[in-house]
C-alpha atoms as a PDB file:
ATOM      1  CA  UNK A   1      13.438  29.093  -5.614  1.00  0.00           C
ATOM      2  CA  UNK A   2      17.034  28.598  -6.626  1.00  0.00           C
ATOM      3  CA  UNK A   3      18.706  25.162  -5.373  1.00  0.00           C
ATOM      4  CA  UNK A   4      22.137  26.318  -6.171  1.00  0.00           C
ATOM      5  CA  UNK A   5      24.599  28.816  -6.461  1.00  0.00           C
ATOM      6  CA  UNK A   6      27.830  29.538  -8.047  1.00  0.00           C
ATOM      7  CA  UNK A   7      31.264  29.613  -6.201  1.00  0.00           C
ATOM      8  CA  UNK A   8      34.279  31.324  -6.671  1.00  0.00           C
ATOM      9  CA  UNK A   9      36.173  28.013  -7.682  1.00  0.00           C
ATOM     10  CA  UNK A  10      36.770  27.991 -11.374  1.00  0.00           C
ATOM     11  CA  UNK A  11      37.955  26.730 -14.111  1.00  0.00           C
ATOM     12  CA  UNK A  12      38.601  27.493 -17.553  1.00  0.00           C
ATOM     13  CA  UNK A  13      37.830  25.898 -21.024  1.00  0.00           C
ATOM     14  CA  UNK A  14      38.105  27.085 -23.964  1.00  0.00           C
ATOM     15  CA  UNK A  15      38.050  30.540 -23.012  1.00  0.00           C
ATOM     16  CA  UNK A  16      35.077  30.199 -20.967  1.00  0.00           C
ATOM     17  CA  UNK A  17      34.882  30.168 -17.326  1.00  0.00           C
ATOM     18  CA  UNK A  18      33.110  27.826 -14.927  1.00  0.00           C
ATOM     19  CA  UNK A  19      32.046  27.585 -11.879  1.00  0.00           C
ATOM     20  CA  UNK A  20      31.646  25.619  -9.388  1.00  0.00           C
ATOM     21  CA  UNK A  21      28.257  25.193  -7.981  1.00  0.00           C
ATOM     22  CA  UNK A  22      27.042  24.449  -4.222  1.00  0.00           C
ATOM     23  CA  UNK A  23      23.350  23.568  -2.995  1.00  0.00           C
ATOM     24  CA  UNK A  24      21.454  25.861  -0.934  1.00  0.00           C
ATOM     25  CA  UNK A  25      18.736  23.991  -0.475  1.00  0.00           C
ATOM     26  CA  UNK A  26      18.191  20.063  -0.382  1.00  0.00           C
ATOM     27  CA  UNK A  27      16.430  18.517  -3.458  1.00  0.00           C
ATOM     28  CA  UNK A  28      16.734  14.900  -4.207  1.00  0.00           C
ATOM     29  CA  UNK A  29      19.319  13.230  -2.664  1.00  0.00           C
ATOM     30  CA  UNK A  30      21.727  16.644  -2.324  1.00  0.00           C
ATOM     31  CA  UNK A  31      21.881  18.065   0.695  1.00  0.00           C
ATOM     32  CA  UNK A  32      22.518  21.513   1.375  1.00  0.00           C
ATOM     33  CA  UNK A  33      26.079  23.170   1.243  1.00  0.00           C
ATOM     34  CA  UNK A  34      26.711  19.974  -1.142  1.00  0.00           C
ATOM     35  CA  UNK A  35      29.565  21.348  -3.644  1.00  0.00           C
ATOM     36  CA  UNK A  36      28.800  20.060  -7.316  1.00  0.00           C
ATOM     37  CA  UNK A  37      30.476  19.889 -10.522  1.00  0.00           C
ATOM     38  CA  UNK A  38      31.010  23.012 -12.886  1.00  0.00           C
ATOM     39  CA  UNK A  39      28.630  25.432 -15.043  1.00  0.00           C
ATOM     40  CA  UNK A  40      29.511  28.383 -17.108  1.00  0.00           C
ATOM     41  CA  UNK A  41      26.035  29.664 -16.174  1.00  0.00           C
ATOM     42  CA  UNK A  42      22.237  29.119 -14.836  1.00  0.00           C
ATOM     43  CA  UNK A  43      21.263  28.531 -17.741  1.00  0.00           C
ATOM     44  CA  UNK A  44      23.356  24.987 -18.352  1.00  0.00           C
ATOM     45  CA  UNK A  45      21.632  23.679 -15.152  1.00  0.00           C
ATOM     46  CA  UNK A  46      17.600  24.647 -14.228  1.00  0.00           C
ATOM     47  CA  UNK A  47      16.992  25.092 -10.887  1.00  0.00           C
ATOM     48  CA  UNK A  48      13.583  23.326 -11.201  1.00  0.00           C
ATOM     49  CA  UNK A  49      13.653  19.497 -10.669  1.00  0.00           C
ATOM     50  CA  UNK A  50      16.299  17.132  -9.037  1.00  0.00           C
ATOM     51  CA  UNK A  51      18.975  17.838 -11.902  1.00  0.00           C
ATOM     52  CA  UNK A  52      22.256  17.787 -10.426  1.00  0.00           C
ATOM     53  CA  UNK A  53      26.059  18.112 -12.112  1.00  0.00           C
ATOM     54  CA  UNK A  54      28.197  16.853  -9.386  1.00  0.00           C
ATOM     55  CA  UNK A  55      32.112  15.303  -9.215  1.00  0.00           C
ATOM     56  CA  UNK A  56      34.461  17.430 -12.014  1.00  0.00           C
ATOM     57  CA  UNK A  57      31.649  17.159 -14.423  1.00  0.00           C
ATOM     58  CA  UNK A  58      31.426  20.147 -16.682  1.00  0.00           C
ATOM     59  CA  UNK A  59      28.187  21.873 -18.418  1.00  0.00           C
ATOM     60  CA  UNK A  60      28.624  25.016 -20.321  1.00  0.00           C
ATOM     61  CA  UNK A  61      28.076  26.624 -23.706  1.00  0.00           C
ATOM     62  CA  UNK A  62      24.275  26.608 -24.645  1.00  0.00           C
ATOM     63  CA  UNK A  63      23.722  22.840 -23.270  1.00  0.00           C
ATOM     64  CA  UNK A  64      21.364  22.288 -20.647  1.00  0.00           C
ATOM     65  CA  UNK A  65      20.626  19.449 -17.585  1.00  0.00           C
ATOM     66  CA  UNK A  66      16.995  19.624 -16.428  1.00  0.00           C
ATOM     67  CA  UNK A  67      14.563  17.570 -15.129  1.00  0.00           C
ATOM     68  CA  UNK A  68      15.459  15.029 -13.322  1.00  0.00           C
ATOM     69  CA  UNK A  69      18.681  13.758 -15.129  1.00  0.00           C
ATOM     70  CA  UNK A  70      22.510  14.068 -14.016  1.00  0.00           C
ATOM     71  CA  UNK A  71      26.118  14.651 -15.233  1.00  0.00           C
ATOM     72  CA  UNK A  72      28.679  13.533 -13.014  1.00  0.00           C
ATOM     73  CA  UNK A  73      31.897  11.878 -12.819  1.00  0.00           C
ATOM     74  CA  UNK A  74      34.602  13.751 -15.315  1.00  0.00           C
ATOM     75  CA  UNK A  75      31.566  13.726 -17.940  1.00  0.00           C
ATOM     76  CA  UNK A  76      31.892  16.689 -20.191  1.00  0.00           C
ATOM     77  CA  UNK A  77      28.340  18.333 -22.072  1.00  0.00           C
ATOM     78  CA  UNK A  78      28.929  21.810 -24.312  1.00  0.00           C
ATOM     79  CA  UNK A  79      27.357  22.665 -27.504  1.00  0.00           C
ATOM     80  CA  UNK A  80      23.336  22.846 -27.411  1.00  0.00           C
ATOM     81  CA  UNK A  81      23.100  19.367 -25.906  1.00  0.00           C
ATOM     82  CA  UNK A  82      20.604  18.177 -23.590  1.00  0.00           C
ATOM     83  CA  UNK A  83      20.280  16.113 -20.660  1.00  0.00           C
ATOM     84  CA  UNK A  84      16.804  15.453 -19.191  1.00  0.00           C
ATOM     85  CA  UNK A  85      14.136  13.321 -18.007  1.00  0.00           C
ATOM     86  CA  UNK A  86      15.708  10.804 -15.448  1.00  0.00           C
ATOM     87  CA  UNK A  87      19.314  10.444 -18.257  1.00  0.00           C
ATOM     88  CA  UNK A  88      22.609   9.636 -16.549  1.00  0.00           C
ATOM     89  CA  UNK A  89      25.807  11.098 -18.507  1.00  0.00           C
ATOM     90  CA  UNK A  90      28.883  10.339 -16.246  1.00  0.00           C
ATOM     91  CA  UNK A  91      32.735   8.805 -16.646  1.00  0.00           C
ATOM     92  CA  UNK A  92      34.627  10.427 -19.205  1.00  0.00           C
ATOM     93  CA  UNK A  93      31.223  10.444 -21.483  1.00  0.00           C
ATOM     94  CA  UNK A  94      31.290  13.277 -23.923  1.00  0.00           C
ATOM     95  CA  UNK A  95      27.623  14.956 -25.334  1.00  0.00           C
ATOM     96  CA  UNK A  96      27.745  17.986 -27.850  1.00  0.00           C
ATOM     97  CA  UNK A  97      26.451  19.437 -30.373  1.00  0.00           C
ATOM     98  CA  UNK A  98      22.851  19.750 -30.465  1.00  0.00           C
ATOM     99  CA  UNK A  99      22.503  15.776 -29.075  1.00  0.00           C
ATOM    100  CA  UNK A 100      19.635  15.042 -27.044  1.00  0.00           C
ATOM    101  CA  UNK A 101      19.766  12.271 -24.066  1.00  0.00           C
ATOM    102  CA  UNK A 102      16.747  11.672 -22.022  1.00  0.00           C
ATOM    103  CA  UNK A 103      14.533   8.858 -20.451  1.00  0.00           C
ATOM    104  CA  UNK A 104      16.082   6.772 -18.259  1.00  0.00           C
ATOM    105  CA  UNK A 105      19.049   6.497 -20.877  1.00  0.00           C
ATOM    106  CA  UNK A 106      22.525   5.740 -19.607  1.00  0.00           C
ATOM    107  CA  UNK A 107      25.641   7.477 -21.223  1.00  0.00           C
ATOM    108  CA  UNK A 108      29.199   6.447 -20.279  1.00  0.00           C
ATOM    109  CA  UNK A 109      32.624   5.267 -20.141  1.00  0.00           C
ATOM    110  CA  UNK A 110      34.345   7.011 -23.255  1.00  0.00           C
ATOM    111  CA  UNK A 111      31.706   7.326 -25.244  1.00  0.00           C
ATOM    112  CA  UNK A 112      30.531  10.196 -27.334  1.00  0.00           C
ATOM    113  CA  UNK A 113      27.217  11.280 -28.720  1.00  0.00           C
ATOM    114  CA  UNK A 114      27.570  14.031 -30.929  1.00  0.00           C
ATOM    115  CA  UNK A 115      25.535  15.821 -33.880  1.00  0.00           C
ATOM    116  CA  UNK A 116      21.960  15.682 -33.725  1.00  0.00           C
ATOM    117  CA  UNK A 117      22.100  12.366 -31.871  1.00  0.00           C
ATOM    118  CA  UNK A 118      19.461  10.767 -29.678  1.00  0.00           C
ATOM    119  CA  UNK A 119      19.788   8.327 -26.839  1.00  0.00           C
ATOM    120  CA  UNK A 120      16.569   7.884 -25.113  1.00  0.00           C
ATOM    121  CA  UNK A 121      13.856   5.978 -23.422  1.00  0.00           C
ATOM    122  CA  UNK A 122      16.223   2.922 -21.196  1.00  0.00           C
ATOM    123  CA  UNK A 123      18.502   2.688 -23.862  1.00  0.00           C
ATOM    124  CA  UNK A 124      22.752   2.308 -22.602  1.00  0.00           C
ATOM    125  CA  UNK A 125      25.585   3.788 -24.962  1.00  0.00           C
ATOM    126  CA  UNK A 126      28.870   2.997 -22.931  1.00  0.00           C
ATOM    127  CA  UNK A 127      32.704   2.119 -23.627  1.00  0.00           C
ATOM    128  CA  UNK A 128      34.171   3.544 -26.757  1.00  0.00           C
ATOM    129  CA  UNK A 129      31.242   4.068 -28.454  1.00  0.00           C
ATOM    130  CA  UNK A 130      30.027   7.445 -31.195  1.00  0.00           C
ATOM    131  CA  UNK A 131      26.555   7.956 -31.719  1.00  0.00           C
ATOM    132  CA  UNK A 132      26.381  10.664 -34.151  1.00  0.00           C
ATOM    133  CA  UNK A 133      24.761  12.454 -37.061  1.00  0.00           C
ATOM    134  CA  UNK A 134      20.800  12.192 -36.263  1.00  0.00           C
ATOM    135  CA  UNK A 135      21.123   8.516 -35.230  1.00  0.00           C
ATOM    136  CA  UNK A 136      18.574   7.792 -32.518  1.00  0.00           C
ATOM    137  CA  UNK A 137      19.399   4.680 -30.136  1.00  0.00           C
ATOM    138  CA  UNK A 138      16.170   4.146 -28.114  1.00  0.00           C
ATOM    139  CA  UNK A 139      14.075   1.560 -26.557  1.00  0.00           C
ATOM    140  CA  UNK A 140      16.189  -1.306 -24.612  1.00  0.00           C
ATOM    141  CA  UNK A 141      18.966  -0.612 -26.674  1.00  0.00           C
ATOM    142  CA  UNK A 142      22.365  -1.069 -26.020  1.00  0.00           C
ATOM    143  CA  UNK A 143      25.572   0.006 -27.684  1.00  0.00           C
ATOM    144  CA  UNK A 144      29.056  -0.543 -26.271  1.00  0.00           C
ATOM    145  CA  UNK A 145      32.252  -1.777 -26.775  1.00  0.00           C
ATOM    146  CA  UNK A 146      33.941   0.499 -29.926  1.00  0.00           C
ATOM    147  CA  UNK A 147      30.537   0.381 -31.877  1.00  0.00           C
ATOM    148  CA  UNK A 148      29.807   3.065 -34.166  1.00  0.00           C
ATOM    149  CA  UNK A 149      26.271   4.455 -34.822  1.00  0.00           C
ATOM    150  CA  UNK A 150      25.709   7.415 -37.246  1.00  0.00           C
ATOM    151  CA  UNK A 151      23.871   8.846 -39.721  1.00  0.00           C
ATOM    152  CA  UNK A 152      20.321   8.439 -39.946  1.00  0.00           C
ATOM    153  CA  UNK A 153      20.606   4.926 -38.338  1.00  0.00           C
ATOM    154  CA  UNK A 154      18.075   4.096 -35.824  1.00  0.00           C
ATOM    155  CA  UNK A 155      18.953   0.815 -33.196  1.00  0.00           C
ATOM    156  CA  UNK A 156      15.538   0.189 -30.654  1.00  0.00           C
ATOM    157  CA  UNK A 157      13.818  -2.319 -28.922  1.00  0.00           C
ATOM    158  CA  UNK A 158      16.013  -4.882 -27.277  1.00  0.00           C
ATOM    159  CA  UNK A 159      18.734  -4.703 -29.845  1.00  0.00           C
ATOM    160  CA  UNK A 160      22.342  -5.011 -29.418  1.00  0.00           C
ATOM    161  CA  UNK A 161      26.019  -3.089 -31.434  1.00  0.00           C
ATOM    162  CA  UNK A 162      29.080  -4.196 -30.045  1.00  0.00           C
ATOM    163  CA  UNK A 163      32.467  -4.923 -30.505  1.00  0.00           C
ATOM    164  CA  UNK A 164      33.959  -3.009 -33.812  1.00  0.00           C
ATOM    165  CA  UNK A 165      30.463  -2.948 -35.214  1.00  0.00           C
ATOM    166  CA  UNK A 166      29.212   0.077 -37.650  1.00  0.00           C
ATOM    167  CA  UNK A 167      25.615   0.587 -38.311  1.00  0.00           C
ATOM    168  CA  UNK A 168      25.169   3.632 -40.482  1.00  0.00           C
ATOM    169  CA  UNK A 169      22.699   5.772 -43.705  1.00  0.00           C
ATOM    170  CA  UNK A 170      19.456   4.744 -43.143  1.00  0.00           C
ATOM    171  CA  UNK A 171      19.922   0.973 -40.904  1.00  0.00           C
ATOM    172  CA  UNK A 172      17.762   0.187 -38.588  1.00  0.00           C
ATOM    173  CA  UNK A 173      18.741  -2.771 -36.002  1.00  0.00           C
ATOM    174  CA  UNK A 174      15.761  -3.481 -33.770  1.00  0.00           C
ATOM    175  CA  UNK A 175      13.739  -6.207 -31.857  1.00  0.00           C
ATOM    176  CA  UNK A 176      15.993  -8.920 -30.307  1.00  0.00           C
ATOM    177  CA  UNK A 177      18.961  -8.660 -32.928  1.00  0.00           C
ATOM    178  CA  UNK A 178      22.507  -8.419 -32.388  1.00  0.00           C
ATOM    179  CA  UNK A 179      25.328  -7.092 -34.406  1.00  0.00           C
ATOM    180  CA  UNK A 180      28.597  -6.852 -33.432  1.00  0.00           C
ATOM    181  CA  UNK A 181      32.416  -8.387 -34.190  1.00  0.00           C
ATOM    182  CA  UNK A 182      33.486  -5.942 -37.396  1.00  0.00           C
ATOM    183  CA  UNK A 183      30.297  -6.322 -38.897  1.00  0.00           C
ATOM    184  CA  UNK A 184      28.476  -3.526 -40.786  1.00  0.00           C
ATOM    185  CA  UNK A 185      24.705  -2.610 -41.126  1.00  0.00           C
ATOM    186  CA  UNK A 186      24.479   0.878 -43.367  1.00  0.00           C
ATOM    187  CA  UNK A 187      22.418   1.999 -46.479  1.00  0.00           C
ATOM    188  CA  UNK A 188      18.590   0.709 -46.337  1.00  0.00           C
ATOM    189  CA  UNK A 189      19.225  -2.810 -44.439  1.00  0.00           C
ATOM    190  CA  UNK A 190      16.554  -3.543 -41.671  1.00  0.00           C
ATOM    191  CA  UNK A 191      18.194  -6.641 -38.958  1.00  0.00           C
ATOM    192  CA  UNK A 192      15.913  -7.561 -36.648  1.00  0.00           C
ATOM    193  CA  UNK A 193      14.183 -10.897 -35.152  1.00  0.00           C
ATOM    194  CA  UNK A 194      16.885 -12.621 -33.025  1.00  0.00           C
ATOM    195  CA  UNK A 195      19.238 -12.251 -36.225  1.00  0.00           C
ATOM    196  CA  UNK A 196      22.989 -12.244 -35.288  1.00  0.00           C
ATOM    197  CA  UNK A 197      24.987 -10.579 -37.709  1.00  0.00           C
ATOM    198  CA  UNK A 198      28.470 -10.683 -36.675  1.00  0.00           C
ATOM    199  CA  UNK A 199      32.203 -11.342 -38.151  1.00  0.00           C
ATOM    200  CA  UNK A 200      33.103  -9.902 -41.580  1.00  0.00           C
ATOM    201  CA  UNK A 201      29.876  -9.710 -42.329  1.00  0.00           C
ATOM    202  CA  UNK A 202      28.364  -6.738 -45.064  1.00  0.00           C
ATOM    203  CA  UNK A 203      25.089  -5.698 -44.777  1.00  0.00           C
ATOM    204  CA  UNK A 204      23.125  -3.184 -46.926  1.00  0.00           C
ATOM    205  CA  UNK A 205      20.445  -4.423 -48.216  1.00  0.00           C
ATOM    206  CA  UNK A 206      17.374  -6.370 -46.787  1.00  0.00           C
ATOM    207  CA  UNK A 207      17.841  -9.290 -48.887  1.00  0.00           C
ATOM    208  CA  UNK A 208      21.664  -9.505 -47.586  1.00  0.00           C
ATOM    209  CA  UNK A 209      20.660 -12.045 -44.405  1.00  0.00           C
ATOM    210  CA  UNK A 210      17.859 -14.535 -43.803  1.00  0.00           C
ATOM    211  CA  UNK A 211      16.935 -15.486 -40.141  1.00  0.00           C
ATOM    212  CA  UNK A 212      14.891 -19.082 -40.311  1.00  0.00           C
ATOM    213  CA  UNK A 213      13.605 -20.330 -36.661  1.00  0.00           C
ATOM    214  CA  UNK A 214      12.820 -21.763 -34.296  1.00  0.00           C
ATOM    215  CA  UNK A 215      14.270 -24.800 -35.624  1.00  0.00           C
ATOM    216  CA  UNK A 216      16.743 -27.552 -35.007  1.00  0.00           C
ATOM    217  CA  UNK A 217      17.447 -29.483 -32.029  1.00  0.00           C
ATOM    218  CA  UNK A 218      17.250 -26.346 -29.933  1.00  0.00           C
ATOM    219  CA  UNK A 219      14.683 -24.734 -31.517  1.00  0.00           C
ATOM    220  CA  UNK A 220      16.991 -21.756 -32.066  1.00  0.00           C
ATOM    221  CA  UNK A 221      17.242 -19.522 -35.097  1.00  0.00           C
ATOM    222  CA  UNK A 222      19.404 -19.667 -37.391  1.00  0.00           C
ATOM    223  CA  UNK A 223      21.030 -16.478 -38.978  1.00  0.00           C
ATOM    224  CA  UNK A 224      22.371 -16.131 -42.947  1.00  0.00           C
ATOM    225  CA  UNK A 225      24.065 -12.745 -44.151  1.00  0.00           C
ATOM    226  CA  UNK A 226      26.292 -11.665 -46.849  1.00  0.00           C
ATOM    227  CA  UNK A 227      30.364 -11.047 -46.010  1.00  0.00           C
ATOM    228  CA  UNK A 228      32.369  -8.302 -47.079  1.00  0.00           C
ATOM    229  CA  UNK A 229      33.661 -11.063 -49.400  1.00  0.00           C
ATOM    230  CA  UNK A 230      30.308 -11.463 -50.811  1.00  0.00           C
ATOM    231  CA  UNK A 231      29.345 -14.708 -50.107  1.00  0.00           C
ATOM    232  CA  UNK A 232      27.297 -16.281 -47.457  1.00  0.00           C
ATOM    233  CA  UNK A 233      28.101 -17.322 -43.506  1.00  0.00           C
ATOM    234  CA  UNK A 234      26.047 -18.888 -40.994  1.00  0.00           C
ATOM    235  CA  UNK A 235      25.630 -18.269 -36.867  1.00  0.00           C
ATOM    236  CA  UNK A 236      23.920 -20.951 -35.406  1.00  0.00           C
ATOM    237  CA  UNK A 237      23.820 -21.481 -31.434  1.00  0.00           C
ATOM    238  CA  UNK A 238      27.767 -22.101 -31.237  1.00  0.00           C
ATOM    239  CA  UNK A 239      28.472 -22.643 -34.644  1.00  0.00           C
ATOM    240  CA  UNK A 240      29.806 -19.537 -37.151  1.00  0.00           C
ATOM    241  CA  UNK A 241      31.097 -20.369 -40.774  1.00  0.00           C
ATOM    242  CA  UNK A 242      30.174 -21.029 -44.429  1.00  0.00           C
ATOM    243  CA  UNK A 243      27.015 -23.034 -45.741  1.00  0.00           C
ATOM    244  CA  UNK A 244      29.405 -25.250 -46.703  1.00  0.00           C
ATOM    245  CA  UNK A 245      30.635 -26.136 -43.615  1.00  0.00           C
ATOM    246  CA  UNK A 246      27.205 -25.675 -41.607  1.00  0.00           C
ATOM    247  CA  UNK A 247      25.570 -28.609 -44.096  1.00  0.00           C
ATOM    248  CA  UNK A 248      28.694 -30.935 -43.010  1.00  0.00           C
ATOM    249  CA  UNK A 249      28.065 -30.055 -39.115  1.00  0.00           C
ATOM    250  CA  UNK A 250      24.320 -30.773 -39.660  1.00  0.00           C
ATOM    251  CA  UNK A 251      25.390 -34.317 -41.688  1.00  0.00           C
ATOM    252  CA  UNK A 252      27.466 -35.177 -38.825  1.00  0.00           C
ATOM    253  CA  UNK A 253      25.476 -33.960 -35.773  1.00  0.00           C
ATOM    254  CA  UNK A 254      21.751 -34.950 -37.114  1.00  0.00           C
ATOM    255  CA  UNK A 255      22.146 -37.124 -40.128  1.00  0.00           C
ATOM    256  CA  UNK A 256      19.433 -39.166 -40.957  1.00  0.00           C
ATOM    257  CA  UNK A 257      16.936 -37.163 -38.527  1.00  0.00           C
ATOM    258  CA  UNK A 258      14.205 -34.531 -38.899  1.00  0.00           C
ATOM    259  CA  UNK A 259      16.455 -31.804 -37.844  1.00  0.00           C
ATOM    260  CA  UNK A 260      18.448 -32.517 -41.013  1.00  0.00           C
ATOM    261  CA  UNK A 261      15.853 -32.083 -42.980  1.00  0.00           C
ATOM    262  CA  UNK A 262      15.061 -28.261 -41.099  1.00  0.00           C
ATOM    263  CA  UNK A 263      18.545 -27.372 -41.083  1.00  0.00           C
ATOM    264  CA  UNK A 264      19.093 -27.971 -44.931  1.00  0.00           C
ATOM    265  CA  UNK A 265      15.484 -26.743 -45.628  1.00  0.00           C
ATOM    266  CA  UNK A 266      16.775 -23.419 -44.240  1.00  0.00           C
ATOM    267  CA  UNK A 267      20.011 -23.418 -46.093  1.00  0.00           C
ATOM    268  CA  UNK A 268      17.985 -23.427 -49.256  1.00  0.00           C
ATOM    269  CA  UNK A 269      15.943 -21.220 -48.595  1.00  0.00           C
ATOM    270  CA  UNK A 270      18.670 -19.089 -47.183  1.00  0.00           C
ATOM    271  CA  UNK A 271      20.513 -19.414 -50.910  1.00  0.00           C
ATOM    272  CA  UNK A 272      17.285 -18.620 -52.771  1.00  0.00           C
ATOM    273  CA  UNK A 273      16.359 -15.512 -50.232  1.00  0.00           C
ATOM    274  CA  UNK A 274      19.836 -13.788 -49.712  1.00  0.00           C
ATOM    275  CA  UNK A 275      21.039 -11.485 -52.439  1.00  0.00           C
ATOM    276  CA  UNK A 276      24.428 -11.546 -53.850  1.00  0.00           C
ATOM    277  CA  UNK A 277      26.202  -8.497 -55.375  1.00  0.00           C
ATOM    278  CA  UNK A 278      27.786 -10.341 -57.791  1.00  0.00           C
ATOM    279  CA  UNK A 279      24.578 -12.287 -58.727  1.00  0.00           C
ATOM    280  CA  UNK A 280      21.867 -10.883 -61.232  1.00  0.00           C
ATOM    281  CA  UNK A 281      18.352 -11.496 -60.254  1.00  0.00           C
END
């Protein structure tokens, strides 16, 4: 049984016309007479489910919303995208080409998810963000701010990409790590742990950070990785800066105790562990 029809409000895109659609039945939480958003034809929206398009939201091309999943707000989805599963895609979000969202993931804000893209299971890709190429984001994910996430990268779990961050190739980001600031994460890197990788940092290579923990005072972790500069930083709790000057904040915050000893332990370890392009091994 059909749970909407098409009205003679249009508009038109790229050639194409839409329509605007109205419920003729309740489903979900629409009601019947309820006026949507706009489809180009039946096929962009299945009449089976709660699937709704609703606000100024447009669907058309070969892209279809199904299952139980929306698109609302001034959301845009064209191409062969599609939305399913319980997926929210709503704002000014923008999903085409053949990209996939489903789960219970949330797309929106400005971002775009392009290519052969995934965003699924309760992962979030808001703000400015581009997840493109046949980068997956899945898991508890989240990406916002201007990130960028492309190529065959993969961020899962209960990861975070923020700020200016790029993750890109063949990167994965995953478990409890963040990256963010103008940091990048491309070629065959793997972060993960409760690594923070942040700042100018450059990392594309597994042996280009070092996450030692719990330790200290705090038992936090502590976080090593290689700069664009090629040489070493630190992220500790508060603290962000060069081994250098993480040794003199351990000497004056714990000199003479244990945590001394852990805090320069992983320092040396860090130098002996992290991989320098300008160093031969």
């Amino acid at each position: 049984m059909k749970k909407y029809e098409l009205t003679e409000e249009t508009v038109t895109v790229f050639g194409k016309t839409l329509y605007r659609i109205r419920a003729v039945r309740d489903f979900g939480s629409v009601k019947t007479g309820e006026f949507g958003g706009y489809i180009e034809k039946e096929e962009n929206l299945s009449h089976f489910g709660n699937a709704w398009i609703s606000g100024d939201a447009w669907v058309y091309g070969d892209a279809r919303v199904s299952g139980d999943a929306w698109v609302y707000g001034d959301a845009r989805v064209s191409g062969n995208a599609w939305i399913y599963g319980d997926a929210r895609v709503y704002g000014d979000a923008r999903v085409f080409g053949d990209a996939r969202v489903s789960g219970n993931a949330r797309v929106y804000g400005n971002a775009k998810v392009y290519g052969d893209a995934r965003v699924s299971g309760n992962a979030w890709a808001y703000g400015e963000v581009q997840v493109a190429g046949n980068a997956w984001i899945y898991g508890d994910a989240r990406v916002f701010g201007n990130a960028w996430v492309y190529g065959d990268a993969r961020v899962s779990e209960n990861a975070w990409v923020y700020g200016d961050a790029r993750v890109y190739g063949d990167a994965r980001v995953f478990d409890n790590a963040w990256v963010y600031g103008n940091a990048k994460v491309y070629g065959d890197a793997r972060v993960s742990g409760n690594a923070r990788v942040f700042g100018n940092a450059e990392v594309f290579n597994t042996r280009h950070f070092f996450v030692q923990g719990p330790i200290g005072s705090r038992d936090g972790y502590v976080t090593f990785y290689r700069t664009k500069d090629d040489t070493v930083e630190v992220r500790c709790g508060c603290f962000s800066g060069s081994l250098q000057e993480f040794v003199n904040q351990v000497e004056e915050t714990h000199g003479g105790s244990r945590y001394e000893k852990e805090y320069k332990l992983a320092v040396e370890l860090a130098k002996v562990c992290i991989r320098l392009e300008g160093e031969s091994r």
